[in-house]
Structures are given as C-alpha cells and as structure tokens.
Protein backbone atom coordinates (compact mmCIF):
# COMPACT_ATOMS: atom_id res chain seq x y z
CA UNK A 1 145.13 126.25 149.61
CA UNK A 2 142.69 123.93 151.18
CA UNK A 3 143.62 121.68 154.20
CA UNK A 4 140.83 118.82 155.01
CA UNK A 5 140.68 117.43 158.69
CA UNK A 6 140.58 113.60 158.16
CA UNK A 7 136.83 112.60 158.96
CA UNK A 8 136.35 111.16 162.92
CA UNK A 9 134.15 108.20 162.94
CA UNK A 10 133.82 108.01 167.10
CA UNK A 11 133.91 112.10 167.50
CA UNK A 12 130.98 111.91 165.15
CA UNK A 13 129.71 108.91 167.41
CA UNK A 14 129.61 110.81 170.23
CA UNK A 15 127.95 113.63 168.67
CA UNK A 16 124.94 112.15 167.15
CA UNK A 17 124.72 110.64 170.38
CA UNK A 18 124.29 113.44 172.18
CA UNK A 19 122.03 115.47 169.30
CA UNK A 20 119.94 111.96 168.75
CA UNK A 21 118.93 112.39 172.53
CA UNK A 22 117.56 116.30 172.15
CA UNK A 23 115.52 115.28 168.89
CA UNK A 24 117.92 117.45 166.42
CA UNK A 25 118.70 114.93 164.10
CA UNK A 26 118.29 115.68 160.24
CA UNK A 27 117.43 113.43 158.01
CA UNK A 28 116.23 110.68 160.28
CA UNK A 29 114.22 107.77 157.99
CA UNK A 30 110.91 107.46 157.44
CA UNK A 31 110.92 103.68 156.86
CA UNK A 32 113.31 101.19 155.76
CA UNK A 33 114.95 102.16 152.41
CA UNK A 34 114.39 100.42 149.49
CA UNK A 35 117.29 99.59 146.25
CA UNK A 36 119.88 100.06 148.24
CA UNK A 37 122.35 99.28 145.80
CA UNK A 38 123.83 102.88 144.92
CA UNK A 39 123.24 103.39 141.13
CA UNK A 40 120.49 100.80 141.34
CA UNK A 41 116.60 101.66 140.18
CA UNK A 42 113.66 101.40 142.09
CA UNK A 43 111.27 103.10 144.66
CA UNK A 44 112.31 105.80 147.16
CA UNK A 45 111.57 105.90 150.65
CA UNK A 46 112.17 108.02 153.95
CA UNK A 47 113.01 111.52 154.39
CA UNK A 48 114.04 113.67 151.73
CA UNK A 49 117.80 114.98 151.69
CA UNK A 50 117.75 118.35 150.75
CA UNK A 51 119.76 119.73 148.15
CA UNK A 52 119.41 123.74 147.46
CA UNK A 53 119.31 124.84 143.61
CA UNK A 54 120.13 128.16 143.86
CA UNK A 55 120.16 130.28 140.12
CA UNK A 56 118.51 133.25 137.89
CA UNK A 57 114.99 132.88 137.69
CA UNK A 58 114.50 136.18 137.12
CA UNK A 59 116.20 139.43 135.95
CA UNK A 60 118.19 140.13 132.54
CA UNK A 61 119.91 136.78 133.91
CA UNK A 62 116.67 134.28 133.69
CA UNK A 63 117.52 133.47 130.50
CA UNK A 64 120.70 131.45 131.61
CA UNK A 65 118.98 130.33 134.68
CA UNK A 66 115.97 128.82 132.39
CA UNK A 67 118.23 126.50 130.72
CA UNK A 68 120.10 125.62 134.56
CA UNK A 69 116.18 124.71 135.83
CA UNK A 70 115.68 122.22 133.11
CA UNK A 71 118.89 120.35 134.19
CA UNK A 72 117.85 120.53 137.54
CA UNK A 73 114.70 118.89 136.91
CA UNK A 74 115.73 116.40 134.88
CA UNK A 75 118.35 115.20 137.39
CA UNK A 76 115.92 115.35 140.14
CA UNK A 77 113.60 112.74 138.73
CA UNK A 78 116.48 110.79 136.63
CA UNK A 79 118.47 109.62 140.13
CA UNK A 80 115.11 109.53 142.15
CA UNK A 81 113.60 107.29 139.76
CA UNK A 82 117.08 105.15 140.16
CA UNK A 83 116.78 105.15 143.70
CA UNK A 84 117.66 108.83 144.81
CA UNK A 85 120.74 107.99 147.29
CA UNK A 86 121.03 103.81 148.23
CA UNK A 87 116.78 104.38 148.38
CA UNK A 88 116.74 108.08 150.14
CA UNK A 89 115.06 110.39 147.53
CA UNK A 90 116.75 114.01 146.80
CA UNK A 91 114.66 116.88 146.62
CA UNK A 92 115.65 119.90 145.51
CA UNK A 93 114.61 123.66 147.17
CA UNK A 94 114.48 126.03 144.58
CA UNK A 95 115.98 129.87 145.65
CA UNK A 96 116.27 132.49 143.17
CA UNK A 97 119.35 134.69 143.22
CA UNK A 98 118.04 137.35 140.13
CA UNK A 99 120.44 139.20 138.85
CA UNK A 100 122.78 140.84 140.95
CA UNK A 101 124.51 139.87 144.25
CA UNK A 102 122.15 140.33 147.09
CA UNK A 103 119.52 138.57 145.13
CA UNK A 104 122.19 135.74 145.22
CA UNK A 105 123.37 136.64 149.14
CA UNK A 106 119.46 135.93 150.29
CA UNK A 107 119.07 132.81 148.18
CA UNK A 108 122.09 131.64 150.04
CA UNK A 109 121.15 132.20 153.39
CA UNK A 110 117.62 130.87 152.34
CA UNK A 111 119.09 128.13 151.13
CA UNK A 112 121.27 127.16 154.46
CA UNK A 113 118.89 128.43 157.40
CA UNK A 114 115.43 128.12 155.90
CA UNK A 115 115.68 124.95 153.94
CA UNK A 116 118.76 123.91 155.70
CA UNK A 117 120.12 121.71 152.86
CA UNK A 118 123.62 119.18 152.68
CA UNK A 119 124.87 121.47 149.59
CA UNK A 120 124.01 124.14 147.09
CA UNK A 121 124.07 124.44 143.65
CA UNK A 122 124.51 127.97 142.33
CA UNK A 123 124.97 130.53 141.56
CA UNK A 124 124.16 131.50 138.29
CA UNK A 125 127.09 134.15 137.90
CA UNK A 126 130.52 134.52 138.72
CA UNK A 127 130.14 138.09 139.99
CA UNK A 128 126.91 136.75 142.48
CA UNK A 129 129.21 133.74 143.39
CA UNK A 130 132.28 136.27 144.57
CA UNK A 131 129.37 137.44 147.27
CA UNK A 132 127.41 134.92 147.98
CA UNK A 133 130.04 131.99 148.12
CA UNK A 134 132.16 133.45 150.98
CA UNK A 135 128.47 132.72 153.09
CA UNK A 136 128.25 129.33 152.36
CA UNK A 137 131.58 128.50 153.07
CA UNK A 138 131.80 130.54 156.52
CA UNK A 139 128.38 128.07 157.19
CA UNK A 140 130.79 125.33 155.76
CA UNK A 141 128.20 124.46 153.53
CA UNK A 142 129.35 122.74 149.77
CA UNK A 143 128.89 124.98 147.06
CA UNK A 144 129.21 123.49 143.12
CA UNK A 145 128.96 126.02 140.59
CA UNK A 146 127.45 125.55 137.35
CA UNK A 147 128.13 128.22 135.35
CA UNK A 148 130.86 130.20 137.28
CA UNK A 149 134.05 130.36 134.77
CA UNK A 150 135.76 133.48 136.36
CA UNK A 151 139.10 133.44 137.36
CA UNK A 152 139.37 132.68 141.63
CA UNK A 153 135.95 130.90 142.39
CA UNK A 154 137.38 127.53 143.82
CA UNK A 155 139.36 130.28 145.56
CA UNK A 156 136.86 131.66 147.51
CA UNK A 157 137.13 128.84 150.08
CA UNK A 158 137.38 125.83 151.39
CA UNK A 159 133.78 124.61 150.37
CA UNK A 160 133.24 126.07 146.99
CA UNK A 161 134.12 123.89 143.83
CA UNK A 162 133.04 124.42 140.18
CA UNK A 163 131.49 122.13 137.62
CA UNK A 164 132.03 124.77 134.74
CA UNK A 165 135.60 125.17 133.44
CA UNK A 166 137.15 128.20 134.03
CA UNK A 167 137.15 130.68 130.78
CA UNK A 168 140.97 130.62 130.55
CA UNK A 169 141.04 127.10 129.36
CA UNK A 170 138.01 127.32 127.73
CA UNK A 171 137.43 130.52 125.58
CA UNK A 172 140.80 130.53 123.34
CA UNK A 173 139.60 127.50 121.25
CA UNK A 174 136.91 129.29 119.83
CA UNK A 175 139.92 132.06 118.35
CA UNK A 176 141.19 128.95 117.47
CA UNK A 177 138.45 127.76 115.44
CA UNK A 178 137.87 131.11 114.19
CA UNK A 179 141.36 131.40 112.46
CA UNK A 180 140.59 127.94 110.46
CA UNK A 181 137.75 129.55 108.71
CA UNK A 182 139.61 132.22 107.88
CA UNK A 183 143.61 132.19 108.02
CA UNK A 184 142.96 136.30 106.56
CA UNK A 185 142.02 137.13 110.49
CA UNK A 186 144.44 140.40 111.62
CA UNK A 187 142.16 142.99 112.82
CA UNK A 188 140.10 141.71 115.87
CA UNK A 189 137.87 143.74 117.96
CA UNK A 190 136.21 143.03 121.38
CA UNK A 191 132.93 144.35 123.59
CA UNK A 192 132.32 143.13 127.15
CA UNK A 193 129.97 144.13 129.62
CA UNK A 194 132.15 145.76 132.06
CA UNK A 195 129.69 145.34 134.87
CA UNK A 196 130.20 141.27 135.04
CA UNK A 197 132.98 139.81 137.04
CA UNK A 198 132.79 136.95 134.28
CA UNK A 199 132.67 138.54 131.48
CA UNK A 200 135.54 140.51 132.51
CA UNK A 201 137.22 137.19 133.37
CA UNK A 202 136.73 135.96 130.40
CA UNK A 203 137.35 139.10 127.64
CA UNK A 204 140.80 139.30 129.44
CA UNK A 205 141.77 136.18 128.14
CA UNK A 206 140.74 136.72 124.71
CA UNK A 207 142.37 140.01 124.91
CA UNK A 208 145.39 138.20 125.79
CA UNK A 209 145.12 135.46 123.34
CA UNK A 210 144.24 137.75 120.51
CA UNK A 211 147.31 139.39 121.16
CA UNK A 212 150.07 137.20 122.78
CA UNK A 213 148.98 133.71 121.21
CA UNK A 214 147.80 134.29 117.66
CA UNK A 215 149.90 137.95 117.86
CA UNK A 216 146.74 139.77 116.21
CA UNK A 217 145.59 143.58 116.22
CA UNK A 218 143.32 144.20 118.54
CA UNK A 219 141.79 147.27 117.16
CA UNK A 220 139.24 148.82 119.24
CA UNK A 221 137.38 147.00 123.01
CA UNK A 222 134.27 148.72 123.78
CA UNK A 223 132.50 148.26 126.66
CA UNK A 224 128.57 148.41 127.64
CA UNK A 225 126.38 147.14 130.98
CA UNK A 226 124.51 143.57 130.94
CA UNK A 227 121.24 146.15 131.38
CA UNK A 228 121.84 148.01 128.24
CA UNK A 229 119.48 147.07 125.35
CA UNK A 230 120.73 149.71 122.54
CA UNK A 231 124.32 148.99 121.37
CA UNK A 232 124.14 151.25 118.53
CA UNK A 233 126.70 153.47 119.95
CA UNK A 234 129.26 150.24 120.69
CA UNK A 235 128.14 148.78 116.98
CA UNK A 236 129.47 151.49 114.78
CA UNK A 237 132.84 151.83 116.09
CA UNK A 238 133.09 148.03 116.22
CA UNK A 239 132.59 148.49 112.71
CA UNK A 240 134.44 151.46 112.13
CA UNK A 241 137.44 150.09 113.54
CA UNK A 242 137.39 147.30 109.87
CA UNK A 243 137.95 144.09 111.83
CA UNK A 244 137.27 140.80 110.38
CA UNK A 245 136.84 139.00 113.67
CA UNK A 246 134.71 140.54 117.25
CA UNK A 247 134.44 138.85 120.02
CA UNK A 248 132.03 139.43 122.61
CA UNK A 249 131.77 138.90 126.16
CA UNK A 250 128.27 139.06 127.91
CA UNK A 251 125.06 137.69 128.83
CA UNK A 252 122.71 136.02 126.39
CA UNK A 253 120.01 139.05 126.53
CA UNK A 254 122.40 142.15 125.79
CA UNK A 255 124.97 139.81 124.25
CA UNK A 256 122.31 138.63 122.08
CA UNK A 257 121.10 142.34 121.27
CA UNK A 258 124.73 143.31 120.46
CA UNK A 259 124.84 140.47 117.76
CA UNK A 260 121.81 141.50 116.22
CA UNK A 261 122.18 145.15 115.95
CA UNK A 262 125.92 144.56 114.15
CA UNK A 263 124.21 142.44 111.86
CA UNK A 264 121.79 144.68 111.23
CA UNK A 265 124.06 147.57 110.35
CA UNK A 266 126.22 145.56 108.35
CA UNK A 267 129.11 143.94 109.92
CA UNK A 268 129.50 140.23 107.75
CA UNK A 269 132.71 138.86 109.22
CA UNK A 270 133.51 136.26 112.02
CA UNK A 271 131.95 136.47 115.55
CA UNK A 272 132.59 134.90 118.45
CA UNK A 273 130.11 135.14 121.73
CA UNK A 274 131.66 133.98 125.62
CA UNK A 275 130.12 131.36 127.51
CA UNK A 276 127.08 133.67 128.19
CA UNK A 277 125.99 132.93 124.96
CA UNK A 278 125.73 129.09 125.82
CA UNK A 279 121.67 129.00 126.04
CA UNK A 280 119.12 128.36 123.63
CA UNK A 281 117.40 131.18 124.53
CA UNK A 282 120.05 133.69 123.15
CA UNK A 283 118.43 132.19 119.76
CA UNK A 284 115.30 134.63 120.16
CA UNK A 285 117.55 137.07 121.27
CA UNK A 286 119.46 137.52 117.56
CA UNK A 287 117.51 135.60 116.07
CA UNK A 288 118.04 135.00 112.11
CA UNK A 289 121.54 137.07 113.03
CA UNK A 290 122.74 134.79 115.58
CA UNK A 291 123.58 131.80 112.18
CA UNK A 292 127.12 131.52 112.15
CA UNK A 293 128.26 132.72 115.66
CA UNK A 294 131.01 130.90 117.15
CA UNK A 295 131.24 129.43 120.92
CA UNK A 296 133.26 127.32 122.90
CA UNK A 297 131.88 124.94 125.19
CA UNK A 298 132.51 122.34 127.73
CA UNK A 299 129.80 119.85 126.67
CA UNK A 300 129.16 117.79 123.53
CA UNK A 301 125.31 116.10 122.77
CA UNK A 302 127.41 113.81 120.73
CA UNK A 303 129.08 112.32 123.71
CA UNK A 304 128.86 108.57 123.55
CA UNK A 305 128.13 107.79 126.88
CA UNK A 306 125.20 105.97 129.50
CA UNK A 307 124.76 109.01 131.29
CA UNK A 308 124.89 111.38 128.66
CA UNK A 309 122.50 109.35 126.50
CA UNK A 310 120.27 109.15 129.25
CA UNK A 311 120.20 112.99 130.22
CA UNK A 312 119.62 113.73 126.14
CA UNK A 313 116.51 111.24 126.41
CA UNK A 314 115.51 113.03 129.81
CA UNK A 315 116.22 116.50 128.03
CA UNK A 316 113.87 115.34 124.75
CA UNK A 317 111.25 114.86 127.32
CA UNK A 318 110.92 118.06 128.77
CA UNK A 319 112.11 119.55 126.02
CA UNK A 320 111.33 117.66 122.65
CA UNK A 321 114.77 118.16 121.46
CA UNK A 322 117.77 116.10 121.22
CA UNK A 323 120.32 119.09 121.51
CA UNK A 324 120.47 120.06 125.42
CA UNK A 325 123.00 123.16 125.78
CA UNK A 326 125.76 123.14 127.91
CA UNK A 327 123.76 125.00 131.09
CA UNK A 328 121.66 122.25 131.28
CA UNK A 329 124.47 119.68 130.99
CA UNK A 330 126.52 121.23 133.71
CA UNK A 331 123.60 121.72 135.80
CA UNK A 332 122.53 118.16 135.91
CA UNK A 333 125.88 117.12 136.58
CA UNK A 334 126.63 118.98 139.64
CA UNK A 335 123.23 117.55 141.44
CA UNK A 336 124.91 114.17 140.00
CA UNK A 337 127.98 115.02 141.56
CA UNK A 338 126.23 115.84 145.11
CA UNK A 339 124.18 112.34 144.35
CA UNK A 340 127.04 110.09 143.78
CA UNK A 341 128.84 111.38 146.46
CA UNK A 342 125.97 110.92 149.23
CA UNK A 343 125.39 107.91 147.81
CA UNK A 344 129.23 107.16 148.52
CA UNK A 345 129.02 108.19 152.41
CA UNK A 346 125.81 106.55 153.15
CA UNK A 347 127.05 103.60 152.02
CA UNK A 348 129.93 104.08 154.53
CA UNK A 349 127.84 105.67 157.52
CA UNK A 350 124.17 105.85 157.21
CA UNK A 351 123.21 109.60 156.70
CA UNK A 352 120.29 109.49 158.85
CA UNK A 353 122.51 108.74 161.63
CA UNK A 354 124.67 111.97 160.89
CA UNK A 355 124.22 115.82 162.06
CA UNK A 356 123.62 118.06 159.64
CA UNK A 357 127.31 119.87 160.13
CA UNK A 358 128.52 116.00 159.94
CA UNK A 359 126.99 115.73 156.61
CA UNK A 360 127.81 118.73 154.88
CA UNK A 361 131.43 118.21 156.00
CA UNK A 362 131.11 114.41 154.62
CA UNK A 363 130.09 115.57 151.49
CA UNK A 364 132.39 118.61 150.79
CA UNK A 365 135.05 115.99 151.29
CA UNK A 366 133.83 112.89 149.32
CA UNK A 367 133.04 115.36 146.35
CA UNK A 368 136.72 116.32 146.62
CA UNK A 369 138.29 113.14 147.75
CA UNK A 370 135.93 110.69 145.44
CA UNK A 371 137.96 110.05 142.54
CA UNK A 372 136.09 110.28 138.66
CA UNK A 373 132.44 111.21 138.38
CA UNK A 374 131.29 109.81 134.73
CA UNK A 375 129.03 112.75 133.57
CA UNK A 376 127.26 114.26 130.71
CA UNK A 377 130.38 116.58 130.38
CA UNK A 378 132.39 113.12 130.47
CA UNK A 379 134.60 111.93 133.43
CA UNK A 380 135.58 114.88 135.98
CA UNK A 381 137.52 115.08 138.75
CA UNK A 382 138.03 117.57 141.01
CA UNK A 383 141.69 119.09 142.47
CA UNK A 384 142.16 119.78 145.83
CA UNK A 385 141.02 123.29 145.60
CA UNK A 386 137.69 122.35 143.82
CA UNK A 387 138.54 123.40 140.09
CA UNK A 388 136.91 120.95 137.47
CA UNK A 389 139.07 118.17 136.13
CA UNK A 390 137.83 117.55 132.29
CA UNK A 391 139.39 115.75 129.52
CA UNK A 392 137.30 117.56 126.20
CA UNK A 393 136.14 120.53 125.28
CA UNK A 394 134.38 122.00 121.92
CA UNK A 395 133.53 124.90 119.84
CA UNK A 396 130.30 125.16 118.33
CA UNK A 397 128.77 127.62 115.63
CA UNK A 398 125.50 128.30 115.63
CA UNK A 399 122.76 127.18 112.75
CA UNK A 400 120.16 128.93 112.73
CA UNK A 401 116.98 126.22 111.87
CA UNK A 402 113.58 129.36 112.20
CA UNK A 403 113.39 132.52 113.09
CA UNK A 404 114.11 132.02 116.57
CA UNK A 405 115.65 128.13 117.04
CA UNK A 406 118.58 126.93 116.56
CA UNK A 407 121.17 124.34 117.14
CA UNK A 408 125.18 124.65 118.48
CA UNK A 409 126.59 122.50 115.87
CA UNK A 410 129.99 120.64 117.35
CA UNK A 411 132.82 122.01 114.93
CA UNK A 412 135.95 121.42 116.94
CA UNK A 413 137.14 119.12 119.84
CA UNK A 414 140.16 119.81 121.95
C-alpha cells in the first residue's frame, strides 16, 4: 500500500534556496507567462516542462504504439494551444521502448537522466511496464500507463498509476455481449500468446469467466508467441475442438493473423479479440475477416462531452476520421492528466521555483490526491494505489467499411 509524506512548503523553501544559488534549477522561466488562468487559451511562454512519452514505435508492438503517438500529439498541441500549464508550454520527449523489456528499461532511463522529465507516459505493455516501472519509481519519477491492463501494475510502486482499466473489469463484458447474440454459446475455446504478461492477465480472466460466471465448456486453450506469424497449427484444433465462441488474447499483428487464418479455414462462429486488438491498425491485419469481431473497451467516440468532442475534432485532423480508438483516447488523457495536475500545483507554488525531485513528488501526489479529471474516457479518479477510477465501459464489434478500414461500432455499455 502506498503511504504519501504530506508536501513541506518551507523544507522545499529551503531547498530551492540552496539549489537556486548553484544554478540547478529546472524549469526556471523564460519570460513572464501569459493566460494564466489554468484551462484558459492563449500563447505560451518560458521554458518547456518536460513530459516523457515513452511507447512502441517499433517492433511487432508499433502497431499499438502508432495509435498511442497520435494521442500524444494531439494532446500536445490541444493544451499548448490552451495555454500549456497557467502559460508554461508542455513538450513532450519521445523514447521508444520496441517490443520487449530492455527496449522499455533504456527508454526509461532515457527518459529520466537524458531528458530529465516531471513524469512519463508509458509503457506500451504490461510485460515492459513489470521491468521498466520498478526504475522510475526507485527515481521516484510518476509513471501513467496507457495501455497496461495486467493484473499488479499500480502495484509496482509508489509512483506508477494506470489510465487503462485493468482486464479483470474490463474483458468479461465482451462474453457478455457475446452470449446476447447467441444464447446457443456452450463450447468456448481460447488462444493467448503465452509470451505477454498481459495477455496472460487478461486470458485468465476469460478463462475464469467462461467457466465460473457463464459456467461454459471451455474446450481446448492453445497457446502461440506475439512473434509467430503462422497459426495454422493453433487454427485447426481451435476448430477441431467445434466451439461456437474463441476468444483470443494477443497483440494486434499476430492476434490479427490468428483471426484471419480461422476465417480463412472456415471457422463462422463468434469471436472475441483482448484489448490488444483495440487499434485501427489490426484492420489491415485481418482485414475483410476481422467484420464481426467482438471487443471490449474503455472508451466511447459517442461520449457527449467538451473534452471528448474536442479530442474527436483534434483526432479528424490528423486523422480525417471521426472514430479515434481507445489507444489514442487513453493516451491523450494521461498527458491531460499530467497537464491538469501541473496546472493544479503551479497555481499553488510556481513550478519554476521548484527542484526537479520537488516537482515530480508534487505531481505524483496531485495526480493521486486531485479529485475527478473530466476526460475523453469520461470522469476518472484515481485510488490511493494509482488504479483508474471509471464510471463506463463498452463492447464494440467490428464493421468492416474496405478491405482494410474499419470502424468499432459501440454495441453495449456497462
């Protein structure tokens, strides 16, 4: 369990005192800030506060981190062009962790000695978070993740919190939805790549609600690596094994390939793809074979809210689309979450008066401490471990709309 020290106003006193006279501060302005009102619009000034945006950019894993850039970027300009934080523009260092954990163990340490940033975003996977988390939080440096769902991530210490809810709340609402199409549903079978903390997280849990909540047969789980690219082998004995609902657990590119290739040899029955499968670019993945594939999700287009409707105009932008998926939703809200929440100390003590350690400590707190955050995903909250508060969640099936685009289409709300 987490136990905060309550914040020192005079011990920090003394200490930028002391680091203002050996020319250490961070953050120090540039000139005097302009729209100072937090949440107002206007021009930036002064030194940038660095924020690190730490995901996939490359490896079997880009195509999840593609979808986390565009967020990024959109948030980026969307509070700068507001004012960044009470006039203070963000900017955001860009470190990619690949696929695999020391790609994610360098972008951390990039990310806290090179760029030397308040906070980090990232990583992309729960498996890269389980290593590289542990090193921001011994540098007591705030870590939001925006696609880790695994079991244990807030866990991993005192400064790591999560903007993507966990899989076990999640993920059984798509069985759910499932079993409304078809009430017939007794024979499920499963696939996971067992080489992914998350999706080993998260096929647990539909093993468990396959069997314990909805008391169906689970008749076969095969297993296969996030690398593999021929699932022939795992395909036919899904088959074999006459289920009328699978369930897979993986990353969009082999997930994606999976799908496909059961298609392909004939399997016409439910399926249902984990949250790796939330990104657009699973759609030229599968393809025509992806129509019809049911996913939960923690994010709704449809949400009638300020922010929301201004991240979907930001998204249609970049992206000429009205449909952002729910990477790029959660990404942009956790660098609104950092955003708010610097906004929220400097309006208490000026962060160009403040240490570096001060502010990273400041923040990890506030983000905890600082009550609702209204977001694309809706309002959030955040316990005192770091796990995600959130009031909604959804399950979309795909439609397929060409060969290789598509849209999640919003078919329950819980």
């Amino acid at each position: 369990m987490r136990q905060h020290q309550t914040f020192n106003p005079k011990l920090r006193e003394r200490t930028v005192a002391v680091v203002s006279a050996a020319g250490l501060l961070l953050l120090a302005a540039c000139g005097a800030p302009t729209a100072g009102a937090p949440g107002g619009s206007g021009a930036t000034s002064g030194e940038p506060i660095p924020i690190c945006f730490s995901v996939a950019q490359t490896s079997n894993t880009a195509l999840l981190g593609q979808d986390q850039v565009v967020g990024a970027k959109i948030a980026e300009k969307y509070f700068n062009d507001k004012g960044g934080v009470n006039g203070r523009p963000i900017k955001l260092f860009y470190e990619d962790t690949a696929g695999d954990e020391n790609g994610a163990i360098n972008a951390f340490q990039n990310c806290i000695n090179k760029d030397k940033v308040v906070g980090i975003v990232g990583p992309t996977l729960s498996q890269q978070a389980f290593a590289a988390d542990k090193i921001a939080d011994a540098a007591k440096v705030p870590v939001l993740g925006p696609s880790n769902t695994a079991a244990g991530i807030p866990q991993i210490g005192e400064y790591v919190s999560r903007v993507s809810a966990p899989v076990a709340v999640v993920a059984p609402n798509a069985v759910r939805e499932a079993l409304k199409q078809n009430a017939n549903i007794k024979n499920v079978a499963v696939a996971f790549a067992q080489n992914d903390a998350f999706s080993k997280s998260e096929t647990g849990t539909f093993q468990k609600t396959v069997t314990e909540t909805f008391k169906l047969n689970l008749v076969t789980v095969q297993t296969f690596q996030t690398t593999d690219t021929d699932f022939t082998t795992q395909a036919t004995n899904l088959i074999n094994s006459k289920p009328e609902l699978i369930i897979i657990s993986g990353l969009a590119a082999d997930g994606g390939n999976l799908v496909k290739q059961l298609r392909e040899l004939g399997y016409k029955g439910l399926m249902i793809g984990g949250n790796g499968f939330n990104t657009t670019q699973v759609f030229p993945v599968c393809q025509a074979q992806c129509d019809g594939l049911i996913i939960a999700q923690a994010y709704a287009p449809g949400l009638d809210s300020a922010i929301n409707k201004d991240f979907i105009a930001g998204y249609d932008a970049e992206k000429k689309s009205k449909l952002p998926p729910q990477l790029t939703a959660q990404a942009f809200t956790a660098v609104q979450v950092f955003v708010d929440s610097l906004k929220a100390i400097d309006t208490k003590t000026k962060l160009s008066g403040m240490q570096l350690a001060d502010i990273r400590t400041a923040l990890n707190q506030q983000m905890l401490l600082g009550g609702k955050y209204d977001t694309p995903l809706g309002p959030i909250s955040f316990d005192k471990e770091g796990e995600i508060n959130q009031g909604k969640f959804y399950v979309a099936q795909v439609k397929m709309t060409s060969g290789t685009e598509g849209n999640f289409n919003i078919i329950g709300t819980y």
